[in-house]
N, C-alpha and C. Protein backbone atom coordinates (compact mmCIF):
# COMPACT_ATOMS: atom_id res chain seq x y z
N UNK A 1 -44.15 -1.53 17.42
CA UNK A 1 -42.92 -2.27 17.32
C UNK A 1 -41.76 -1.27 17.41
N UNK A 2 -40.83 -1.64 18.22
CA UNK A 2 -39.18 -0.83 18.31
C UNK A 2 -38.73 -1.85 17.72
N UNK A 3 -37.70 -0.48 16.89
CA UNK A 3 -36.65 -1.05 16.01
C UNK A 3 -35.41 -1.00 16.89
N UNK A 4 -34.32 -2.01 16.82
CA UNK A 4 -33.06 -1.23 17.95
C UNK A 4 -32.06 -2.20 16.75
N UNK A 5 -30.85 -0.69 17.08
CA UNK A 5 -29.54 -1.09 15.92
C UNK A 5 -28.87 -2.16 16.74
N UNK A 6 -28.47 -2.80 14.99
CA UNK A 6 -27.62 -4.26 15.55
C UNK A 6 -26.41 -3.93 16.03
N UNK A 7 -25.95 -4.90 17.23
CA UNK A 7 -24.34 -4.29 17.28
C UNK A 7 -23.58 -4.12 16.21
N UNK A 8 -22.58 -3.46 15.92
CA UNK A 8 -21.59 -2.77 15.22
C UNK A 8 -20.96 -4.35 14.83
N UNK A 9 -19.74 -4.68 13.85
CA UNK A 9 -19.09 -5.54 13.78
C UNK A 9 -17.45 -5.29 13.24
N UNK A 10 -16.77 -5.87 14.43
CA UNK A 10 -14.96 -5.38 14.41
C UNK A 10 -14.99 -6.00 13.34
N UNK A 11 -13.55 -5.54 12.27
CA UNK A 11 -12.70 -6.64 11.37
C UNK A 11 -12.35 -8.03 12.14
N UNK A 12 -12.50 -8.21 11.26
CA UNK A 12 -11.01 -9.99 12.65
C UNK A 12 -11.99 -11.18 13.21
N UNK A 13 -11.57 -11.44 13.60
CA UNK A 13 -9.78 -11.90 13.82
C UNK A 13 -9.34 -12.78 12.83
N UNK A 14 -10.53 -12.84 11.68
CA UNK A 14 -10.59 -13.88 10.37
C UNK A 14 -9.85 -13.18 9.61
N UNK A 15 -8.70 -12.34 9.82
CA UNK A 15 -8.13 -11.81 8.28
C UNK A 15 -7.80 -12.37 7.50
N UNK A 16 -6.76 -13.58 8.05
CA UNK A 16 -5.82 -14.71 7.63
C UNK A 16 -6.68 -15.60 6.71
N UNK A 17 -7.92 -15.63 6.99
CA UNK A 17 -9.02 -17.08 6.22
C UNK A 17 -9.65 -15.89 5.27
N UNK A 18 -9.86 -14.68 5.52
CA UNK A 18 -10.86 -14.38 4.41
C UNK A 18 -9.78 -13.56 3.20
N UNK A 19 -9.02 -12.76 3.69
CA UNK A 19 -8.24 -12.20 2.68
C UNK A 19 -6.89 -12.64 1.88
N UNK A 20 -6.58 -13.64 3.04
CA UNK A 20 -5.19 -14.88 2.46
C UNK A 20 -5.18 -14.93 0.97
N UNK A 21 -6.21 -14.70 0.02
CA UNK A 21 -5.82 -14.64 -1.05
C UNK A 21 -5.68 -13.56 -2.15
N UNK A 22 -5.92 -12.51 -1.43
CA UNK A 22 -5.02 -10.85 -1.39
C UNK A 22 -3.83 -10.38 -0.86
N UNK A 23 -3.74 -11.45 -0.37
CA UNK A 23 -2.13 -11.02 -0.21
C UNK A 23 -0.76 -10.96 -0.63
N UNK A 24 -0.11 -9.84 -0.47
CA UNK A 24 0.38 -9.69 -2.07
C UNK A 24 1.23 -8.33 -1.12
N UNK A 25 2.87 -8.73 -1.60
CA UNK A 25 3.70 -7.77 -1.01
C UNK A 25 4.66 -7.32 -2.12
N UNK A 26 4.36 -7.86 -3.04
CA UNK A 26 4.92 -6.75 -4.26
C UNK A 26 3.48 -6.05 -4.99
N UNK A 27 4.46 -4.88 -4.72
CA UNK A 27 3.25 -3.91 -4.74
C UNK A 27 3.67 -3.56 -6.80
N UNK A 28 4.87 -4.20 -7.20
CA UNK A 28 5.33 -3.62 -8.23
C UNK A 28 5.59 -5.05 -8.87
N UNK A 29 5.75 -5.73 -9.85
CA UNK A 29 6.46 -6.97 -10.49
C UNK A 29 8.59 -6.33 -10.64
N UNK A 30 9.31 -7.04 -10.93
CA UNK A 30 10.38 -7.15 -11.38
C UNK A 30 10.39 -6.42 -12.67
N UNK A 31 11.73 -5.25 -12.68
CA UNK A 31 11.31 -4.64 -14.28
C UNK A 31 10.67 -3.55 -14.40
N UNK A 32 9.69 -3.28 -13.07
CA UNK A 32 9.06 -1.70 -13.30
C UNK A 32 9.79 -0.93 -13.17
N UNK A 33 9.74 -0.09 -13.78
CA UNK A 33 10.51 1.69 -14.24
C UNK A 33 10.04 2.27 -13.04
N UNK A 34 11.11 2.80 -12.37
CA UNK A 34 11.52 3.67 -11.23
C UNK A 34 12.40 3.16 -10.00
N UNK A 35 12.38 3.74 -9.11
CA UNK A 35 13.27 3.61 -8.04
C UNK A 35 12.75 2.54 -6.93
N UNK A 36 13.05 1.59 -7.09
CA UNK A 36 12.80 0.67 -6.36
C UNK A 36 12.61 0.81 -4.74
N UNK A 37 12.03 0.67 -4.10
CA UNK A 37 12.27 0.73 -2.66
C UNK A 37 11.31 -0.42 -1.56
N UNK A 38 12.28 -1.04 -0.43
CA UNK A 38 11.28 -2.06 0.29
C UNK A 38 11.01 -0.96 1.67
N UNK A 39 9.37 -1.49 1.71
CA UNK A 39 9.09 -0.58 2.94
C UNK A 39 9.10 -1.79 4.00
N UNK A 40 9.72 -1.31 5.15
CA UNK A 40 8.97 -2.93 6.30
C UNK A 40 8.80 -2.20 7.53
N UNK A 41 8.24 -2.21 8.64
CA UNK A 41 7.91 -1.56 9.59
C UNK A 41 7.06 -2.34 10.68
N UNK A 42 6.67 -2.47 11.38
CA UNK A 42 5.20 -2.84 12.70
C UNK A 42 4.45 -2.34 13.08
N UNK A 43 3.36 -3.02 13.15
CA UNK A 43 2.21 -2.39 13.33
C UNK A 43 2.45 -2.76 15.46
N UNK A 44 1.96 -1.05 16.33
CA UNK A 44 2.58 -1.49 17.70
C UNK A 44 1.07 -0.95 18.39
N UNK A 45 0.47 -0.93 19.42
CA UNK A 45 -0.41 -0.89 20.00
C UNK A 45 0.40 0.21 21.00
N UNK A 46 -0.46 0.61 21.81
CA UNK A 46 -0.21 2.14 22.62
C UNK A 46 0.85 1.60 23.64
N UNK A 47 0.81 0.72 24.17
CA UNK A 47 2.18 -0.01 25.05
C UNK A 47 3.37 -0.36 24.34
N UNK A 48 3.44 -0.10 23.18
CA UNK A 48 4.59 -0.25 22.21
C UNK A 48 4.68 -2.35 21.82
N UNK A 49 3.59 -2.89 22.26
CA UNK A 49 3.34 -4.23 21.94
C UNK A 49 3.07 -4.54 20.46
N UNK A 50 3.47 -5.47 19.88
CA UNK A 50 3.05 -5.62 18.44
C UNK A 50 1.84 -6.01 18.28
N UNK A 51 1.21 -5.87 17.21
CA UNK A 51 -0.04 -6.32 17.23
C UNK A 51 0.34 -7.31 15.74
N UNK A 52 -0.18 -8.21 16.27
CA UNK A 52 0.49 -9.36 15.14
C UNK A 52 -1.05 -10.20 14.50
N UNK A 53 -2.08 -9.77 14.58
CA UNK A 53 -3.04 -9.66 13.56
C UNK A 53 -3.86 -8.59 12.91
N UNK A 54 -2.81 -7.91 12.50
CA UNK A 54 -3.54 -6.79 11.67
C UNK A 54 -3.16 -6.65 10.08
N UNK A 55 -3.89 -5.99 9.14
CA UNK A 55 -4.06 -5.79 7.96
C UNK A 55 -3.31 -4.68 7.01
N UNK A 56 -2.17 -4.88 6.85
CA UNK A 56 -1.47 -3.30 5.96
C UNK A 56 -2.08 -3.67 4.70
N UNK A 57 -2.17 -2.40 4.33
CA UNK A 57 -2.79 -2.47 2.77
C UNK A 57 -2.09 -1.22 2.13
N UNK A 58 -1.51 -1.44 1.09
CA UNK A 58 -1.08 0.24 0.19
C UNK A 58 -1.61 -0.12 -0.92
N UNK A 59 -2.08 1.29 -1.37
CA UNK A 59 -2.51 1.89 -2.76
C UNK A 59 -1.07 2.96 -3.26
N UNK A 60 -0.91 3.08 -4.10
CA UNK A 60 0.18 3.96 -5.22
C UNK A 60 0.12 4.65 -6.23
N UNK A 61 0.82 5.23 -6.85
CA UNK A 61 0.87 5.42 -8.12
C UNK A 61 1.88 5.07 -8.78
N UNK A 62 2.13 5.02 -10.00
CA UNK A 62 3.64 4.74 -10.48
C UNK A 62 4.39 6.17 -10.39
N UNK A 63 5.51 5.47 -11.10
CA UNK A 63 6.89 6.65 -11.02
C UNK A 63 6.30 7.98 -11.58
N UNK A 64 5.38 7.82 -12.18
CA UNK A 64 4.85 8.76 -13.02
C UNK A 64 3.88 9.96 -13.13
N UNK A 65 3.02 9.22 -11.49
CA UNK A 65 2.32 9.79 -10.84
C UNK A 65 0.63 9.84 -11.76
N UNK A 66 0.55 8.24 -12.19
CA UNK A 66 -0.63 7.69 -12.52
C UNK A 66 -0.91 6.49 -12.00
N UNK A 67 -2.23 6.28 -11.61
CA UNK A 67 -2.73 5.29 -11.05
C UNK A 67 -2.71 3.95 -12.07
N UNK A 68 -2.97 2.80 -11.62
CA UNK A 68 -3.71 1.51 -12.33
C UNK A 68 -4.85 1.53 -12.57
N UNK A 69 -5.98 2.28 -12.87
CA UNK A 69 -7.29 2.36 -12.24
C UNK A 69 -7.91 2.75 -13.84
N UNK A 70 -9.40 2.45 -13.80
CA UNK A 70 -10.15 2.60 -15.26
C UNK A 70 -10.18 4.16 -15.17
N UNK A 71 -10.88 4.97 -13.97
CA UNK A 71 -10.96 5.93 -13.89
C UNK A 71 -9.98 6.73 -13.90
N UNK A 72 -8.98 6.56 -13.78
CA UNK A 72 -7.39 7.31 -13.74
C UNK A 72 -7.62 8.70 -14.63
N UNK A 73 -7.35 10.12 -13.43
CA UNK A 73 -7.46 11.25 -14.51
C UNK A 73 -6.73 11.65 -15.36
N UNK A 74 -5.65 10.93 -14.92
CA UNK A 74 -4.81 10.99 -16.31
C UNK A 74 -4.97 10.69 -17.59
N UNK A 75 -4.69 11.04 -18.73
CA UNK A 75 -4.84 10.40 -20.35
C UNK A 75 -4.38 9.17 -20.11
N UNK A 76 -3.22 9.14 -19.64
CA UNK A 76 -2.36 8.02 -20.28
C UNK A 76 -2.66 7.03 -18.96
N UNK A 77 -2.08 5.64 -19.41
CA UNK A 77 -2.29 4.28 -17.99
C UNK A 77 -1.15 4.34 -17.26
N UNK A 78 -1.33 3.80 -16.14
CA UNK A 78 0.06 3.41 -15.32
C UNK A 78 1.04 2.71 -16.11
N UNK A 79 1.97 2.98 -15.69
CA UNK A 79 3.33 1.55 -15.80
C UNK A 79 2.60 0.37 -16.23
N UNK A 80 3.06 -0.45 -17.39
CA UNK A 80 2.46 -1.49 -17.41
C UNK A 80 3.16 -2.26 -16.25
N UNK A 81 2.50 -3.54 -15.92
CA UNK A 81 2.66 -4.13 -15.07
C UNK A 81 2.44 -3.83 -13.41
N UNK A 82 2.42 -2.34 -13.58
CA UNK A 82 2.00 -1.72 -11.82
C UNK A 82 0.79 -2.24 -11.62
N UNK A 83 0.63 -2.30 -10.17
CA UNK A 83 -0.41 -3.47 -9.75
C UNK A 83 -1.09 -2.09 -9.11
N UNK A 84 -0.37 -1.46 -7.77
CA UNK A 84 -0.43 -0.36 -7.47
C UNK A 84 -1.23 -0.71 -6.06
N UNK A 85 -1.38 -1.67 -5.59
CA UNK A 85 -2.24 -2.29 -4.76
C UNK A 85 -1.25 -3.53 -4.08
N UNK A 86 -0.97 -3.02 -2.63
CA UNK A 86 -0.31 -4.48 -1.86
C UNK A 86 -1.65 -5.12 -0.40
N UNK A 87 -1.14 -5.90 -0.22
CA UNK A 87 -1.43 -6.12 1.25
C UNK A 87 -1.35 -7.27 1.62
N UNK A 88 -0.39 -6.64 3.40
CA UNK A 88 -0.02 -7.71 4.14
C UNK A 88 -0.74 -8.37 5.71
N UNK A 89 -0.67 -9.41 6.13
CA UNK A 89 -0.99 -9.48 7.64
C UNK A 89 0.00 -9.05 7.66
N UNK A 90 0.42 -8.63 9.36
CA UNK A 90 1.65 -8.89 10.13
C UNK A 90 1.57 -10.32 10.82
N UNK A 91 2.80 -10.47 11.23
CA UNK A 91 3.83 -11.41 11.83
C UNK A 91 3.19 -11.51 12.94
N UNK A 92 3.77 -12.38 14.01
CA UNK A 92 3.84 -12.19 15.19
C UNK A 92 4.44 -10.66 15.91
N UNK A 93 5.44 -10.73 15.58
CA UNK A 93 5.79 -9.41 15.92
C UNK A 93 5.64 -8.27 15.26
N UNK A 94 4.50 -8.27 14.62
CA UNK A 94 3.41 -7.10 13.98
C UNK A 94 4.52 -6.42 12.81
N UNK A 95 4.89 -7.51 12.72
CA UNK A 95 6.13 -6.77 11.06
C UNK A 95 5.29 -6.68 9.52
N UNK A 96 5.48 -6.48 8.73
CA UNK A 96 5.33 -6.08 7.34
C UNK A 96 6.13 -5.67 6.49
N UNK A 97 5.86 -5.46 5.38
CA UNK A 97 6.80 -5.49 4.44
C UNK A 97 6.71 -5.50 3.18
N UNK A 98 6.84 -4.45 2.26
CA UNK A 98 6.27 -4.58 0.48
C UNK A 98 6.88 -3.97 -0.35
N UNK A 99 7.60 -4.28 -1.29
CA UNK A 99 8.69 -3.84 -2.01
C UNK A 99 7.52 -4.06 -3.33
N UNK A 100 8.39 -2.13 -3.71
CA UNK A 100 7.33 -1.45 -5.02
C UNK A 100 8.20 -0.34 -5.54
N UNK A 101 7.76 0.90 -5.97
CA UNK A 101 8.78 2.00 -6.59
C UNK A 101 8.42 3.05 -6.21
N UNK A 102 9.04 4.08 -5.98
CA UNK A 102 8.84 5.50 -5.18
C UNK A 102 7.74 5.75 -6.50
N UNK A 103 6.85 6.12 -6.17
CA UNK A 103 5.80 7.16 -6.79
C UNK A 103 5.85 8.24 -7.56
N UNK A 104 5.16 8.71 -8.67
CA UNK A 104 5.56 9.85 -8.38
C UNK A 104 4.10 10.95 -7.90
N UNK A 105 4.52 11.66 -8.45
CA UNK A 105 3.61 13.14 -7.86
C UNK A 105 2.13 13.24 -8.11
N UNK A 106 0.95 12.91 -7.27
CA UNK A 106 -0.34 13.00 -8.11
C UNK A 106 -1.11 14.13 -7.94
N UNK A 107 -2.16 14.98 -8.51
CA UNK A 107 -2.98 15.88 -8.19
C UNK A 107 -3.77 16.05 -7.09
N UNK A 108 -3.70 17.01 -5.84
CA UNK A 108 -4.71 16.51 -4.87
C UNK A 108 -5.95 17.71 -5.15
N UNK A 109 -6.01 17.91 -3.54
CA UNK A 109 -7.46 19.30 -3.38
C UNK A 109 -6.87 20.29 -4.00
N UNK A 110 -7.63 21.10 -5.21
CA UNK A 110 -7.62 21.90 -6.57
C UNK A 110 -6.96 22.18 -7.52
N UNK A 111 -5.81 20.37 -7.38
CA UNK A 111 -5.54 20.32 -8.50
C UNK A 111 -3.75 20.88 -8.27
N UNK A 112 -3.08 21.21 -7.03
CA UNK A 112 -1.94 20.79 -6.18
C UNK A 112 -1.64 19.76 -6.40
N UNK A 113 0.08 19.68 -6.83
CA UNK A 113 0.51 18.19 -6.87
C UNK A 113 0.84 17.83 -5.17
N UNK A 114 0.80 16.64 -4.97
CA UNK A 114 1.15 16.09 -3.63
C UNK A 114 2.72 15.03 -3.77
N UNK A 115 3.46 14.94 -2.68
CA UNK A 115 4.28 14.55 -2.68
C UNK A 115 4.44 12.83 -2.97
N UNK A 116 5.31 12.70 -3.38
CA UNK A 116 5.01 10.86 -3.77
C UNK A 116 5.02 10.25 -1.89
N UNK A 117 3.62 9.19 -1.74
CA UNK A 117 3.18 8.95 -0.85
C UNK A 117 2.69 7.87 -1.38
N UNK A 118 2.46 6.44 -0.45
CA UNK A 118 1.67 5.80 0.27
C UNK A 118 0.36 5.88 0.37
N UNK A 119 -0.65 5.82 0.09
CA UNK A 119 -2.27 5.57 0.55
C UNK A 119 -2.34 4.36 1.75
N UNK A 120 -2.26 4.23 3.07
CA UNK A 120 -2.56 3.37 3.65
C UNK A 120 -3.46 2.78 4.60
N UNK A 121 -3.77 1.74 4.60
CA UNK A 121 -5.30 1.02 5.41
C UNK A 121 -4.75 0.07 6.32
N UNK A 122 -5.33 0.59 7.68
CA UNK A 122 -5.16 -0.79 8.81
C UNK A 122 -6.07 -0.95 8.76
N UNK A 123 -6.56 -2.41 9.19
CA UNK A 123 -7.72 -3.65 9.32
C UNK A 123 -7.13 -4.32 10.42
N UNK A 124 -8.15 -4.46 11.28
CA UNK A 124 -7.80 -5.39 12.68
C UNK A 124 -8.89 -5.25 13.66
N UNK A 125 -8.78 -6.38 14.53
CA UNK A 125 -9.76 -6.41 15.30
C UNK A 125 -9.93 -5.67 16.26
N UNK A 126 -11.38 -5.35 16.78
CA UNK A 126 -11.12 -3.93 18.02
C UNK A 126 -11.34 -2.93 16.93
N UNK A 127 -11.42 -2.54 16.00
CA UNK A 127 -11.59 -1.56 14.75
C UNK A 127 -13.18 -1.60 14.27
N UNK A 128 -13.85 -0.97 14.23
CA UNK A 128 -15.20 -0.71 13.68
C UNK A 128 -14.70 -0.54 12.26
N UNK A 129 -13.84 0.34 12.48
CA UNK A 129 -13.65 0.93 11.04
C UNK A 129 -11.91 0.72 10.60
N UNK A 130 -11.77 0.78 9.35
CA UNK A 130 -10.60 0.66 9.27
C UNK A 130 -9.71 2.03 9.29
N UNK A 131 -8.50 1.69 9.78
CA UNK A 131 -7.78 3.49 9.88
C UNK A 131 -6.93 3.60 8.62
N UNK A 132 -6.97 4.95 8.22
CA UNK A 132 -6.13 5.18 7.42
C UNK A 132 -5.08 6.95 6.99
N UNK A 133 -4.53 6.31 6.69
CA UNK A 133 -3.00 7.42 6.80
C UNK A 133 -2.28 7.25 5.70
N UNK A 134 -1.17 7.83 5.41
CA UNK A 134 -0.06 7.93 4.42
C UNK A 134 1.59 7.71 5.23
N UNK A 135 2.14 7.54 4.33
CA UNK A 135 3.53 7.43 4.60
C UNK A 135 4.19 7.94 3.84
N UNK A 136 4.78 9.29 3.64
CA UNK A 136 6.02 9.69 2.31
C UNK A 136 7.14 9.21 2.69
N UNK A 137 7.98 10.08 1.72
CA UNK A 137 9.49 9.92 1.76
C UNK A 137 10.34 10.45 2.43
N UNK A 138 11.36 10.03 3.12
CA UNK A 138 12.48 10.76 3.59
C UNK A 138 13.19 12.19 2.59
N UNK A 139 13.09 13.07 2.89
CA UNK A 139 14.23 14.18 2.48
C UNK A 139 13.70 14.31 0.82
N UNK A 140 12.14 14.19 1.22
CA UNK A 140 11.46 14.48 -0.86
C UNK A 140 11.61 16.29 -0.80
N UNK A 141 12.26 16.89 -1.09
CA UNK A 141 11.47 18.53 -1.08
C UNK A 141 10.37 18.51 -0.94
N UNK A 142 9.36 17.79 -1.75
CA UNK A 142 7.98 18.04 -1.90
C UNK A 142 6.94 18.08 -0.75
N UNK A 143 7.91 17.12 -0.02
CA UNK A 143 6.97 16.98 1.23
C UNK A 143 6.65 18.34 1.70
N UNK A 144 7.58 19.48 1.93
CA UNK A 144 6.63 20.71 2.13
C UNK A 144 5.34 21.39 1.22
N UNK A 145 5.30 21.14 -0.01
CA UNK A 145 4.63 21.39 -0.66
C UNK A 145 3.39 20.83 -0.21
N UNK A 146 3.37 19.66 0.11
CA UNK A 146 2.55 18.59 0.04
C UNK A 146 0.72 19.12 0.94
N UNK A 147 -0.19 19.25 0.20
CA UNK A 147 -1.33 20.00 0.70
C UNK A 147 -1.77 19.13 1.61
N UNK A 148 -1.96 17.87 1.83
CA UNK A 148 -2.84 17.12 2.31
C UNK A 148 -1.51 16.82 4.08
N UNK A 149 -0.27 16.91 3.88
CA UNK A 149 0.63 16.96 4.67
C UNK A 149 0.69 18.08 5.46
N UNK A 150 0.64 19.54 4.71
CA UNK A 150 0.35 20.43 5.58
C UNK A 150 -1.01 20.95 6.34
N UNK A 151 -1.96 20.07 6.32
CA UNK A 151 -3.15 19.78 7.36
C UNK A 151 -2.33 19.17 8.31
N UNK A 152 -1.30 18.56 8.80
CA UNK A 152 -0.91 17.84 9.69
C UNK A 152 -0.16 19.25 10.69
N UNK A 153 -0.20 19.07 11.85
CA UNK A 153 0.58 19.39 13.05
C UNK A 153 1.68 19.44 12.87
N UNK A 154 3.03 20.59 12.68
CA UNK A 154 3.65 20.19 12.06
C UNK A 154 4.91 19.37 13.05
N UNK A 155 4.37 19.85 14.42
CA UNK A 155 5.45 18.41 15.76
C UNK A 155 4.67 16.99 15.52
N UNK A 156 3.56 16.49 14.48
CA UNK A 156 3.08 15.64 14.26
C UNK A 156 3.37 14.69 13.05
N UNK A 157 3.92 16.23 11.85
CA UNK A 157 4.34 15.02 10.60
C UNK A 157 5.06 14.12 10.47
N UNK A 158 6.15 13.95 11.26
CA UNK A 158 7.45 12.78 11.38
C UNK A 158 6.67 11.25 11.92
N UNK A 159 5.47 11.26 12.44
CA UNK A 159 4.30 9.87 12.03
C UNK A 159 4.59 9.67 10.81
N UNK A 160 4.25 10.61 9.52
CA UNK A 160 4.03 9.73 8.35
C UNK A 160 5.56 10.41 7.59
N UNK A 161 6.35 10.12 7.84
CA UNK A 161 7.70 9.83 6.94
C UNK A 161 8.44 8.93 7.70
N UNK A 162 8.49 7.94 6.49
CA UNK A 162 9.37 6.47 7.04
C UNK A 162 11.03 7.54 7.10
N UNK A 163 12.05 6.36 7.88
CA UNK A 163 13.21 6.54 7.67
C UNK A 163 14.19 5.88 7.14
N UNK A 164 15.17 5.80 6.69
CA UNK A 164 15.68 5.43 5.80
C UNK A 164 16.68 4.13 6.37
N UNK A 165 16.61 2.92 6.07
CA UNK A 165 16.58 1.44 6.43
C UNK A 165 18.02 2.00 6.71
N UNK A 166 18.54 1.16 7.80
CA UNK A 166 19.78 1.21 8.52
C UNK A 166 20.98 0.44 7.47
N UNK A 167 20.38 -0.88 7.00
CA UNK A 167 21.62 -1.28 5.82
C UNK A 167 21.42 -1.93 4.47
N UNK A 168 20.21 -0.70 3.84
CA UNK A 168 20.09 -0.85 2.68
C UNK A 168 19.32 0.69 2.37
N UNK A 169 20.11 1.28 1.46
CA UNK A 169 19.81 2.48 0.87
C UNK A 169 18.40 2.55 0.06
N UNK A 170 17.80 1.84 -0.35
CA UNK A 170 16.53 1.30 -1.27
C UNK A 170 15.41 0.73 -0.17
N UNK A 171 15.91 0.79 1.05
CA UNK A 171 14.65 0.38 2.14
C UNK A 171 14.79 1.30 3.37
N UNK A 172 13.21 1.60 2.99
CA UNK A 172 12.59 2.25 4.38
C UNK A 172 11.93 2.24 5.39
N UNK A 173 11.94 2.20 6.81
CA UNK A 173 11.36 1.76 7.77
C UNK A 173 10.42 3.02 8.08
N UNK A 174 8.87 2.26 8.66
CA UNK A 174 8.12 3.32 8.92
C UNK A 174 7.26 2.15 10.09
N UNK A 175 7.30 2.79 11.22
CA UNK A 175 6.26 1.98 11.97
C UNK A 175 4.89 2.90 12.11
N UNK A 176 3.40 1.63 12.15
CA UNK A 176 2.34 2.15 12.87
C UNK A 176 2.07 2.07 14.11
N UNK A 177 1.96 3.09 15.04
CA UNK A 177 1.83 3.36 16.84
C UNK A 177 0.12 3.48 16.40
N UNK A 178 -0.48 2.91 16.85
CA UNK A 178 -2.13 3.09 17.24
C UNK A 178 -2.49 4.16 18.50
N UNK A 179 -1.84 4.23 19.12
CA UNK A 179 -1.88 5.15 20.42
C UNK A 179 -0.86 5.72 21.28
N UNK A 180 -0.46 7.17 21.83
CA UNK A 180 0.14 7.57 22.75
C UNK A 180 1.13 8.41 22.39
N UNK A 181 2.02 8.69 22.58
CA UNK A 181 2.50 10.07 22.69
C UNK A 181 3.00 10.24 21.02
N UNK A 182 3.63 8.98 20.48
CA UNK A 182 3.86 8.77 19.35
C UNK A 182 3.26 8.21 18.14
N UNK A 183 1.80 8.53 18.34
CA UNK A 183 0.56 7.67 17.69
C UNK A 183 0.57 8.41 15.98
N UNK A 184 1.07 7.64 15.30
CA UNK A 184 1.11 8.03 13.81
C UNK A 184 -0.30 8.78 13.61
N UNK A 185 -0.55 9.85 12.64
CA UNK A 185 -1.81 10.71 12.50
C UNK A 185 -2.52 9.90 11.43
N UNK A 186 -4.13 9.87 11.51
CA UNK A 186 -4.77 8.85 11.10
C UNK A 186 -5.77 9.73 10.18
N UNK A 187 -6.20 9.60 9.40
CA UNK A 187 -7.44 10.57 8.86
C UNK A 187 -8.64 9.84 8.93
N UNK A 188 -9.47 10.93 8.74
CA UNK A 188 -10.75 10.46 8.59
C UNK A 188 -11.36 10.07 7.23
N UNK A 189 -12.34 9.19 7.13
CA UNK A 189 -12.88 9.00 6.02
C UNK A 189 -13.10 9.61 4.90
């Protein structure tokens, strides 16, 4: 007897029916301690086309630079009320959008703080796997510091720093490019 592997299976195009009830674009409630900020951006395909069924997802920390999480290495818990966890479809025109609080600083590889960042996950169809990347801040100092940032190319890092919303000081725009000259940097698993 031959054994032969099953085909592979994309996300999708069921996002809307299976996760519709994860969805969730305050990443923070009303009232959390820190600096408020809305991120909104599009998700664009290598022709600069929107892709208007795909999956944003962010993970966080609070202002404080502790997770929500049981395991959290920190002593102490997050922010009460931090959820620390969003996620959106996009739009038709592959928009998004999740208002939460700048982060603060968490421990990375040996124990280096990293710059307040984004954890982020695309989900979409055509994807075996889901991609994932970060997004910091505009004009943080830290971002040089930042260990897991300086693995990046450095004509490559301006992928993951949003810019600063055209007419609101508290919102930042960051788009995802999937492909081509301007293809946001993606990590591996």
């Amino acid at each position: 007897m031959s054994l032969y592997p099953t085909a592979s299976q994309t996300v999708g195009p069921y996002l809307r029916i299976g996760f519709a009830w994860l969805t969730r674009s305050e990443v923070v409630p009303p009232g959390t301690r820190g600096e408020r900020v809305v991120l909104s951006g599009r998700v664009l395909d290598g022709d600069g086309r929107p892709v208007s069924d795909a999956l944003v997802e962010v993970w966080q920390a609070d202002a404080s630079g502790r997770y929500p999480l049981p395991d959290e290495p920190h002593k102490e818990r997050a922010s009460s009320g931090l959820l620390g966890f969003g996620r959106v479809p996009t739009d038709p025109a592959g928009a998004f959008r999740f208002t939460t609080v700048k982060p603060g600083r968490v421990p990375g590889p040996d124990g280096a703080l990293q710059a307040p960042h984004l954890a982020v996950t695309i989900f979409m169809r055509g994807l075996l796997r889901p991609l994932l990347t970060r997004v910091y801040f505009p004009g943080e100092p830290s971002n040089g510091e930042d260990p897991i940032l300086k693995l990046v190319d450095p004509s490559r890092r301006a992928t993951l720093v949003a810019r600063p919303g055209a007419s609101d000081p508290s919102s930042l725009e960051w788009n995802v490019i999937l492909q081509g000259a301007d293809e946001t940097v993606f990590f591996d698993p």
